[in-house]
C-alpha atoms as a PDB file:
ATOM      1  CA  UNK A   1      21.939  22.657  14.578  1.00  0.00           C
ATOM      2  CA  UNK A   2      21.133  21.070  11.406  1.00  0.00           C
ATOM      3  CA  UNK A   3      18.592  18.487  10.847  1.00  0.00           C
ATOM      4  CA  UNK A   4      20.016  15.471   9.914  1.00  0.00           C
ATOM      5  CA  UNK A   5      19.697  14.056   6.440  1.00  0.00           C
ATOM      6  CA  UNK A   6      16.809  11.394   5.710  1.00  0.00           C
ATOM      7  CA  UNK A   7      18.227   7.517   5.845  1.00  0.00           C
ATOM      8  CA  UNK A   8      16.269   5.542   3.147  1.00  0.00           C
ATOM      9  CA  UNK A   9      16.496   1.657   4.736  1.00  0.00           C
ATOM     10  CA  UNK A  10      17.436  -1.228   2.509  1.00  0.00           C
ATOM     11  CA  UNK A  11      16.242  -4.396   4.089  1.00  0.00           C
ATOM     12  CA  UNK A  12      15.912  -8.028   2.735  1.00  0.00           C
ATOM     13  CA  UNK A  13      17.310 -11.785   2.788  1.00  0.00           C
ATOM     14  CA  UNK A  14      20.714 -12.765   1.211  1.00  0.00           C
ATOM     15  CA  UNK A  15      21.471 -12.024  -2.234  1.00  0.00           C
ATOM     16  CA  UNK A  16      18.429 -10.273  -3.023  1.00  0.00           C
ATOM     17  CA  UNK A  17      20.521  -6.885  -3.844  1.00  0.00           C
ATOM     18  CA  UNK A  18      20.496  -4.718  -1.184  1.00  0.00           C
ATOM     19  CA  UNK A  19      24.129  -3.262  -1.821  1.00  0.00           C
ATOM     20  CA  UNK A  20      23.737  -3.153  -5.594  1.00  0.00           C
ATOM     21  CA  UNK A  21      20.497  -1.000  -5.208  1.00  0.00           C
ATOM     22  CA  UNK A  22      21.580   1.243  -2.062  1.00  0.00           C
ATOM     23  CA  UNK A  23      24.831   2.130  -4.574  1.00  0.00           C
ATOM     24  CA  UNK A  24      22.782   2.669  -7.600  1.00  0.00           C
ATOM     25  CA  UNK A  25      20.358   4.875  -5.975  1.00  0.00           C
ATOM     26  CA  UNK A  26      23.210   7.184  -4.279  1.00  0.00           C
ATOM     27  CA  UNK A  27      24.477   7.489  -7.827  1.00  0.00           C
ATOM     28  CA  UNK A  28      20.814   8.282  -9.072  1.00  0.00           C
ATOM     29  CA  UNK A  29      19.328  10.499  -6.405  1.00  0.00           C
ATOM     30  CA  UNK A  30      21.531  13.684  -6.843  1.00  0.00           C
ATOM     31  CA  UNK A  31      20.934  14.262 -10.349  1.00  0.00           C
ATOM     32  CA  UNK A  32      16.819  13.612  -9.511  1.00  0.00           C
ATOM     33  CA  UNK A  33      17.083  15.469  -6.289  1.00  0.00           C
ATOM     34  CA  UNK A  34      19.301  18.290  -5.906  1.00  0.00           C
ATOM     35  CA  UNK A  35      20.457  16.345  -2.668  1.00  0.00           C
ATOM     36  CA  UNK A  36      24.018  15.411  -1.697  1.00  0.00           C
ATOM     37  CA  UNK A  37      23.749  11.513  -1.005  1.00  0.00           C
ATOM     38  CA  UNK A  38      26.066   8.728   0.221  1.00  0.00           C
ATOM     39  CA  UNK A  39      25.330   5.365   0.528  1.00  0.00           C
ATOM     40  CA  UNK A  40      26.094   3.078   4.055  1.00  0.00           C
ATOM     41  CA  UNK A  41      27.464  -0.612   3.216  1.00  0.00           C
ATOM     42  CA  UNK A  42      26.902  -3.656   5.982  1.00  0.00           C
ATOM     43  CA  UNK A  43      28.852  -3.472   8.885  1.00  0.00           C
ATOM     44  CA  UNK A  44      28.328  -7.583   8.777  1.00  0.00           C
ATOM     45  CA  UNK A  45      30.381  -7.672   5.401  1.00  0.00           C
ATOM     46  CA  UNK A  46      33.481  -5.797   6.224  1.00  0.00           C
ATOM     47  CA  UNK A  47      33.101  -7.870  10.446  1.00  0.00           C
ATOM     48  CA  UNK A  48      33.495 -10.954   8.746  1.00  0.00           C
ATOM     49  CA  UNK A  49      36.378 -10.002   6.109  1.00  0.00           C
ATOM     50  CA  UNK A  50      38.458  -8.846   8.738  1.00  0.00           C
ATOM     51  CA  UNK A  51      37.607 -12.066  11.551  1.00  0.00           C
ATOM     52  CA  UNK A  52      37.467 -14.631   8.971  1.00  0.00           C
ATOM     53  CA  UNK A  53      34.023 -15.869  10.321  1.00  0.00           C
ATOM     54  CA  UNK A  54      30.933 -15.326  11.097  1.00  0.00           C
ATOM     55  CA  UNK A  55      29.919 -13.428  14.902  1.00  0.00           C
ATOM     56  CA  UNK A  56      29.117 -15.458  17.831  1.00  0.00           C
ATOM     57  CA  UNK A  57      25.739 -14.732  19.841  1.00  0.00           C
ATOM     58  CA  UNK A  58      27.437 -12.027  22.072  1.00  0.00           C
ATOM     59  CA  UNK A  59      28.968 -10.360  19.114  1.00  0.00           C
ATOM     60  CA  UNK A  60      26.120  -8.934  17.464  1.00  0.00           C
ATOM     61  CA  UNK A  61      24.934  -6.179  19.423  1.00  0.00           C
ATOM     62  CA  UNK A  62      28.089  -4.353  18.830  1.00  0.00           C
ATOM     63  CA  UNK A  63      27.672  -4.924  15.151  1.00  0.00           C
ATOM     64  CA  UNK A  64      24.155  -3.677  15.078  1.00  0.00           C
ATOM     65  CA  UNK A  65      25.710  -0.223  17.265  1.00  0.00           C
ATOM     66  CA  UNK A  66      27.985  -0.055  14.690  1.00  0.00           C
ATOM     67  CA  UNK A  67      25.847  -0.259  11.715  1.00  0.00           C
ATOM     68  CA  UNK A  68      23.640   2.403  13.236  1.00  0.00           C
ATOM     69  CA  UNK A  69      26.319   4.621  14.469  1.00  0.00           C
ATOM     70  CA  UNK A  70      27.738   5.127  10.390  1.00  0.00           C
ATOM     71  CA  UNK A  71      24.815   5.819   9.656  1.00  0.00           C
ATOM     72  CA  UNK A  72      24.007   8.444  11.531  1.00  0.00           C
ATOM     73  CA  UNK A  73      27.448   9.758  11.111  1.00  0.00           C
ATOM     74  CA  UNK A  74      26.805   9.851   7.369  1.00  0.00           C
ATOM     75  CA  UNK A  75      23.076  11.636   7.704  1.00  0.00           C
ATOM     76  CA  UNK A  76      24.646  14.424   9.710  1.00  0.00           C
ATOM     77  CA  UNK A  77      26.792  15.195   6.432  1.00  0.00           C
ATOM     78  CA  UNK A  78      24.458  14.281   3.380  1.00  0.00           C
ATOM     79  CA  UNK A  79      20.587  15.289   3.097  1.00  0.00           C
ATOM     80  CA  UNK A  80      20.090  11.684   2.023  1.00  0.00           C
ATOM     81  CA  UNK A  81      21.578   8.292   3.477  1.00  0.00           C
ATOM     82  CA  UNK A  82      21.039   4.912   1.294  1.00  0.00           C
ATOM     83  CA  UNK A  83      21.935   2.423   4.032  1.00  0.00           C
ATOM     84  CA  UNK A  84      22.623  -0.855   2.962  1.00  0.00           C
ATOM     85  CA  UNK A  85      20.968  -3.097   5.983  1.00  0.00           C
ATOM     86  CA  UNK A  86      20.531  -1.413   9.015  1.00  0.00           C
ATOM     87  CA  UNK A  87      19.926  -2.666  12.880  1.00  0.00           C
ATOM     88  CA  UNK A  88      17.447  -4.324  11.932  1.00  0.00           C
ATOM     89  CA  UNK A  89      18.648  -6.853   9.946  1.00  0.00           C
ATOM     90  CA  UNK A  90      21.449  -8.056  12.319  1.00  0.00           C
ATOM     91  CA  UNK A  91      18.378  -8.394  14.768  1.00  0.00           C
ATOM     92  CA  UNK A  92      16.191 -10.920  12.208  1.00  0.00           C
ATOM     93  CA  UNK A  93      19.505 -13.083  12.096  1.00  0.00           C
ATOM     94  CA  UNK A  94      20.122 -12.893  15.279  1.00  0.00           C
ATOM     95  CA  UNK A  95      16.840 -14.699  15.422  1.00  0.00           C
ATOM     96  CA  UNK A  96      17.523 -16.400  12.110  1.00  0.00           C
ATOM     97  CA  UNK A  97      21.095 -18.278  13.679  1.00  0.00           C
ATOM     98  CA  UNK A  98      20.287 -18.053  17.793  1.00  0.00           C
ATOM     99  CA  UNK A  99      16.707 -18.252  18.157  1.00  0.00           C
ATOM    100  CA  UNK A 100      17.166 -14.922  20.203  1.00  0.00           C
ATOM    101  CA  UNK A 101      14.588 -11.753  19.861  1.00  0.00           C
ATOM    102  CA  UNK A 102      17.131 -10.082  22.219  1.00  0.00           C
ATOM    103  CA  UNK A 103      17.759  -7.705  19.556  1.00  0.00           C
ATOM    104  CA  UNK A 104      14.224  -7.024  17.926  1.00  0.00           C
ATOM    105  CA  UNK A 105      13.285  -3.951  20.351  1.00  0.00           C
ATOM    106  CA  UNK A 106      16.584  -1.734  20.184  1.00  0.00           C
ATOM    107  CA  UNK A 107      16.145  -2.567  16.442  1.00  0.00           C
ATOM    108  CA  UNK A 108      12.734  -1.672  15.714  1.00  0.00           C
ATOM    109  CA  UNK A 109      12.923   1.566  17.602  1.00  0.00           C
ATOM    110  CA  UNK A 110      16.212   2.446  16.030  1.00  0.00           C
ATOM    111  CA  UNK A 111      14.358   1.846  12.255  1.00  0.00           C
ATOM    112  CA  UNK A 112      11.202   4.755  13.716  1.00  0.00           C
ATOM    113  CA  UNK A 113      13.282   6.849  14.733  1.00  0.00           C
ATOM    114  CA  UNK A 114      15.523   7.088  12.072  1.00  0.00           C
ATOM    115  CA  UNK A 115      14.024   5.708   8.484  1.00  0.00           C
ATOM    116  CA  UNK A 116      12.285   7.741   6.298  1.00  0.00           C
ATOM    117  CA  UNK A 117      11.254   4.412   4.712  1.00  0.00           C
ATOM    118  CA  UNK A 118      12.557   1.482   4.302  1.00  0.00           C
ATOM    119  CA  UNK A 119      12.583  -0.533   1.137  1.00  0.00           C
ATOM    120  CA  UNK A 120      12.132  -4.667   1.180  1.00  0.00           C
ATOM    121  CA  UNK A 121      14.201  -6.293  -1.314  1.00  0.00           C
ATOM    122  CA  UNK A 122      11.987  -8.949  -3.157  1.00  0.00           C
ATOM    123  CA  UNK A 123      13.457 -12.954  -3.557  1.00  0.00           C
ATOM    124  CA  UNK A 124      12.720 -12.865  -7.211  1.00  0.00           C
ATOM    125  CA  UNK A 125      16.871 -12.973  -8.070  1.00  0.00           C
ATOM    126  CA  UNK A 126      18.539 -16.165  -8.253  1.00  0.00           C
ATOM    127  CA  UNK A 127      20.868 -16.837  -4.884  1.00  0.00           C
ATOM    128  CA  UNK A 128      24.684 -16.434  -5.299  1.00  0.00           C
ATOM    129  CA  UNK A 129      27.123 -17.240  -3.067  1.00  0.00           C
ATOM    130  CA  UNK A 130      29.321 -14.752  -1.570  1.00  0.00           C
ATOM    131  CA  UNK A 131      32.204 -16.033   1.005  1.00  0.00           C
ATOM    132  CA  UNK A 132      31.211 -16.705   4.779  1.00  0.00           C
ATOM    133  CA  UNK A 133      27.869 -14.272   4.835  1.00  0.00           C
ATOM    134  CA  UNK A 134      25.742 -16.234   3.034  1.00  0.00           C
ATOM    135  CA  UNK A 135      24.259 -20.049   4.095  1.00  0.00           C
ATOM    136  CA  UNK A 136      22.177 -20.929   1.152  1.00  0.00           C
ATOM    137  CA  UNK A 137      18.890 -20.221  -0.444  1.00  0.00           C
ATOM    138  CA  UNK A 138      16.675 -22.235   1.412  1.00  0.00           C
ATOM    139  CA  UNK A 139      16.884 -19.233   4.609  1.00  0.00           C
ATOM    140  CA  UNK A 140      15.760 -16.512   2.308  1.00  0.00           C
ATOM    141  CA  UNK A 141      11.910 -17.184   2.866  1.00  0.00           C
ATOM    142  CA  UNK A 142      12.095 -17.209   6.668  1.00  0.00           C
ATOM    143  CA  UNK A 143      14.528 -14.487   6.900  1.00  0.00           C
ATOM    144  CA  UNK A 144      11.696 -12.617   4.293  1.00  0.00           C
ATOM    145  CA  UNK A 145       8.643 -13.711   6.397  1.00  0.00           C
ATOM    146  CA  UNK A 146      10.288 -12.405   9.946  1.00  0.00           C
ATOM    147  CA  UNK A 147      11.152  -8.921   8.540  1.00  0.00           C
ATOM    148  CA  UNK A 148       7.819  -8.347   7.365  1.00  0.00           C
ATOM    149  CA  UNK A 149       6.490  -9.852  10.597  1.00  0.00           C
ATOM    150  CA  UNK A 150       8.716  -7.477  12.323  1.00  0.00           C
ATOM    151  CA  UNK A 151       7.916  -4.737  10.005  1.00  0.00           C
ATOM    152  CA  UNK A 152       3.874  -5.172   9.825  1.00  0.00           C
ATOM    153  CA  UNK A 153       3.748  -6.153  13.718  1.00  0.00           C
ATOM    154  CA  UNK A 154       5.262  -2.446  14.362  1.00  0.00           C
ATOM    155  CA  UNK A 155       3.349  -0.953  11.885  1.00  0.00           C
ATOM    156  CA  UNK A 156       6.795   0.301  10.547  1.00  0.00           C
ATOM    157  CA  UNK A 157       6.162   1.696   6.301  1.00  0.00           C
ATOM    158  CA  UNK A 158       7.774  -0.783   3.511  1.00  0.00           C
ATOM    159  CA  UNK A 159       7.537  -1.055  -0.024  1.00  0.00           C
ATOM    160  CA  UNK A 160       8.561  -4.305  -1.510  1.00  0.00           C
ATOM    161  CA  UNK A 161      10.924  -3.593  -4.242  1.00  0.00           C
ATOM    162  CA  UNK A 162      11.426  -5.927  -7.207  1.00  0.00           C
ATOM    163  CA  UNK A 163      12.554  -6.850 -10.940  1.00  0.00           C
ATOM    164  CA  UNK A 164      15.678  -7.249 -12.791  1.00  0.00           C
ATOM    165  CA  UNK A 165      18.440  -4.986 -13.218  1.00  0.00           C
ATOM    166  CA  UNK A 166      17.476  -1.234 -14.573  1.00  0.00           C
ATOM    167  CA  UNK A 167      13.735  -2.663 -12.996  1.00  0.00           C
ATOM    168  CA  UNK A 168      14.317  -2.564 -10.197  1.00  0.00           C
ATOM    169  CA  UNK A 169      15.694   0.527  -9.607  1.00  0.00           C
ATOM    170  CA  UNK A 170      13.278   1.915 -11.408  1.00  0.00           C
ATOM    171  CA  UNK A 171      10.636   0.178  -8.810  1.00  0.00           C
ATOM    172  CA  UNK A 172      12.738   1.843  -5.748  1.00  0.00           C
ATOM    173  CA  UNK A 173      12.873   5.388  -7.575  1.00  0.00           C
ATOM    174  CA  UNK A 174       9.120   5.452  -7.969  1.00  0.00           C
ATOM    175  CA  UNK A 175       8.296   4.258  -4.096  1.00  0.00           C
ATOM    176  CA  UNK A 176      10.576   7.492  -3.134  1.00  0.00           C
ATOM    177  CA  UNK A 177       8.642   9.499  -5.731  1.00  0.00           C
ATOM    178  CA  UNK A 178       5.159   8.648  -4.056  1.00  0.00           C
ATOM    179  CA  UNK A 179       6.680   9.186  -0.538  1.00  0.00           C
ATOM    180  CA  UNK A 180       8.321  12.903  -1.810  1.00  0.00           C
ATOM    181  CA  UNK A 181       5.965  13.792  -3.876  1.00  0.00           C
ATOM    182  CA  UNK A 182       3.473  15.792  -1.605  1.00  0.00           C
ATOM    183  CA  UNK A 183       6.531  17.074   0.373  1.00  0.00           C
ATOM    184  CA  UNK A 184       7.714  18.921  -2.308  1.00  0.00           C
ATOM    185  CA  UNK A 185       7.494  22.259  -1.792  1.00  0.00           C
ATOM    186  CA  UNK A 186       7.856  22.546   1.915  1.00  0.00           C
ATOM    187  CA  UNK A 187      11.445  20.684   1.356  1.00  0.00           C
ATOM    188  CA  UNK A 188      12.196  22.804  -1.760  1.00  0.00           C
ATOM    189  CA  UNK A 189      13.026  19.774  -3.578  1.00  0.00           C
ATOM    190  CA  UNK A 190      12.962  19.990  -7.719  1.00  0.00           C
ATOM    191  CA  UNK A 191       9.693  19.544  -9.547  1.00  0.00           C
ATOM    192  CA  UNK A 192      11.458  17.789 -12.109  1.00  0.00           C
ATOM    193  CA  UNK A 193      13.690  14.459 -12.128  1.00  0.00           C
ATOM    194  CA  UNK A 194      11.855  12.294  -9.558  1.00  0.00           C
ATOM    195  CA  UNK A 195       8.313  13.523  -9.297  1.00  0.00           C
ATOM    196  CA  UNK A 196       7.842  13.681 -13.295  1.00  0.00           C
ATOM    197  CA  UNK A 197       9.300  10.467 -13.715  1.00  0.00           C
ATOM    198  CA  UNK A 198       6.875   8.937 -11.304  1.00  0.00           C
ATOM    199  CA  UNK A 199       3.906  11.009 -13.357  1.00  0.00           C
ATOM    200  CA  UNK A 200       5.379   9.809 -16.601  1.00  0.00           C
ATOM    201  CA  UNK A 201       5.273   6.262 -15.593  1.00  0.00           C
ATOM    202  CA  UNK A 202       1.436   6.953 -14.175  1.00  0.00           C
ATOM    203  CA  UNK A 203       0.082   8.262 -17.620  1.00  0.00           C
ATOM    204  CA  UNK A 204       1.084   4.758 -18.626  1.00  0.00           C
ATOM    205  CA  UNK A 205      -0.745   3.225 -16.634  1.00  0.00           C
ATOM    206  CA  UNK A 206      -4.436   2.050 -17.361  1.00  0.00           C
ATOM    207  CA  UNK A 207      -7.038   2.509 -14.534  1.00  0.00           C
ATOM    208  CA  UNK A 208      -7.410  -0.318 -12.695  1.00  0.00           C
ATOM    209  CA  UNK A 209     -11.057  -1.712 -12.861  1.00  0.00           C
ATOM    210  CA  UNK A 210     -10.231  -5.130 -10.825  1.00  0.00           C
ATOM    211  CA  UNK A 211      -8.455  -5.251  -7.290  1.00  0.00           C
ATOM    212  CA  UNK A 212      -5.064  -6.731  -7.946  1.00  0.00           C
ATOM    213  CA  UNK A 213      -3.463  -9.273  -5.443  1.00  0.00           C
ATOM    214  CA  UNK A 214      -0.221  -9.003  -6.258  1.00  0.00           C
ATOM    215  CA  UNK A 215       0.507  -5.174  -6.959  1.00  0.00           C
ATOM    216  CA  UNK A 216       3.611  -2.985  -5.190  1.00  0.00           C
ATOM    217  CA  UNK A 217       1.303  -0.633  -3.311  1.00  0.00           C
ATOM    218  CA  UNK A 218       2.409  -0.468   0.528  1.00  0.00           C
ATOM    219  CA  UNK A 219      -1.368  -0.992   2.202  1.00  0.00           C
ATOM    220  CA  UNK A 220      -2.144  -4.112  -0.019  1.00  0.00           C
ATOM    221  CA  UNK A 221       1.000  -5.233   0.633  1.00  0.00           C
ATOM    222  CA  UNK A 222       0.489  -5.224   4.982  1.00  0.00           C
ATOM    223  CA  UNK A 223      -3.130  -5.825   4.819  1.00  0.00           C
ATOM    224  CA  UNK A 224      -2.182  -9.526   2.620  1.00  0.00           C
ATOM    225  CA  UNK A 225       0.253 -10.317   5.260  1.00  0.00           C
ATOM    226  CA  UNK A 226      -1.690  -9.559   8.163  1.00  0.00           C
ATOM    227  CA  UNK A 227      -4.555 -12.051   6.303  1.00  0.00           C
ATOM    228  CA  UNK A 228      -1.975 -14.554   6.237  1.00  0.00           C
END
């Protein structure tokens, strides 16, 4: 039997781009990768088209089973899944609207088991509403401050991903390069595309002679919010 592909997680508050980015880098990835990719959208989305509303308490667990059961679907027919939210995000509003952690454990062990990484979407874009998902811009920071309380308590890997448009894909396509890079050649994927736009974008960089508090690298990024 086939391993399944690797599911790449998109995670972050409302209107921060998750969909945009999961759909750009399923366009981006094959040309970069030699992989045959797909992209996952939210469950939550299409649930509240069809109702007309939002789920009650009782209604999310199915919509997290859902979410996770496309997913895994799509991994067992692409080598690489872009899922837009995963489990793990109906579990943080869960929290967010019920004050219930009821989902947090299923969640959290779903996101080990299955993410090869998952990618935080930064609240640098401006809020925009977007029918009956989305409540406003004042529950972005919480709903940012549990995931990476959720993420840092279980020791789960994140990179925060940020910028503007072209940016911030750009931002995303380097945090896969670092993560690939050193698998290369046991998973046959091309030296070109990926990696040696990630070295490209390295030369550029000066050496850093200061310790920066407010850089994209994973480890400063846990060991700040751990501080906090």
């Amino acid at each position: 039997m086939a391993e399944p592909g690797r599911i790449i997680a998109i995670v972050g508050a409302e209107s921060t781009g998750k969909s945009t980015l999961a759909r750009t880098l399923a366009e981006a990835l094959p040309a970069l990768t030699g992989w045959r990719c797909t992209w996952v959208p939210e469950v939550l989305r299409e649930w509240c088209e069809t109702a007309g509303r939002t789920p009650r308490e009782d209604e999310q667990a199915s919509i997290a089973a859902e979410q996770a059961k496309r997913l895994e679907a799509a991994a067992r027919q692409h080598e690489l899944v872009l899922a837009d939210t995963t489990p793990l995000m109906t579990a943080v509003y869960h929290h967010q609207v019920f004050g219930s952690s009821a989902l947090d454990a299923l969640a959290l062990d779903w996101q080990r088991r299955h993410c090869e990484i998952t990618l935080l979407t930064a609240l640098d874009l401006p809020w925009q509403a977007d029918g009956l998902q989305r409540d406003g811009p004042h529950v972005r920071q919480p709903v940012d401050a549990r995931l990476r309380q959720l993420l840092v308590g279980q020791r789960l890997p994140f990179t925060v991903v940020a910028g503007q448009g072209p940016r911030r894909t750009d931002a995303a396509l380097d945090a896969l390069g670092a993560l690939w890079r050193p698998q290369a050649v046991s998973h046959g994927m091309r030296s070109q595309g990926l990696f040696s736009r990630l070295e490209d974008r390295e030369a550029r960089q000066p050496a850093w002679l200061w310790t920066c508090s407010d850089c994209d690298q994973p480890d400063c990024e846990h060991l700040a919010f751990q501080r906090r």
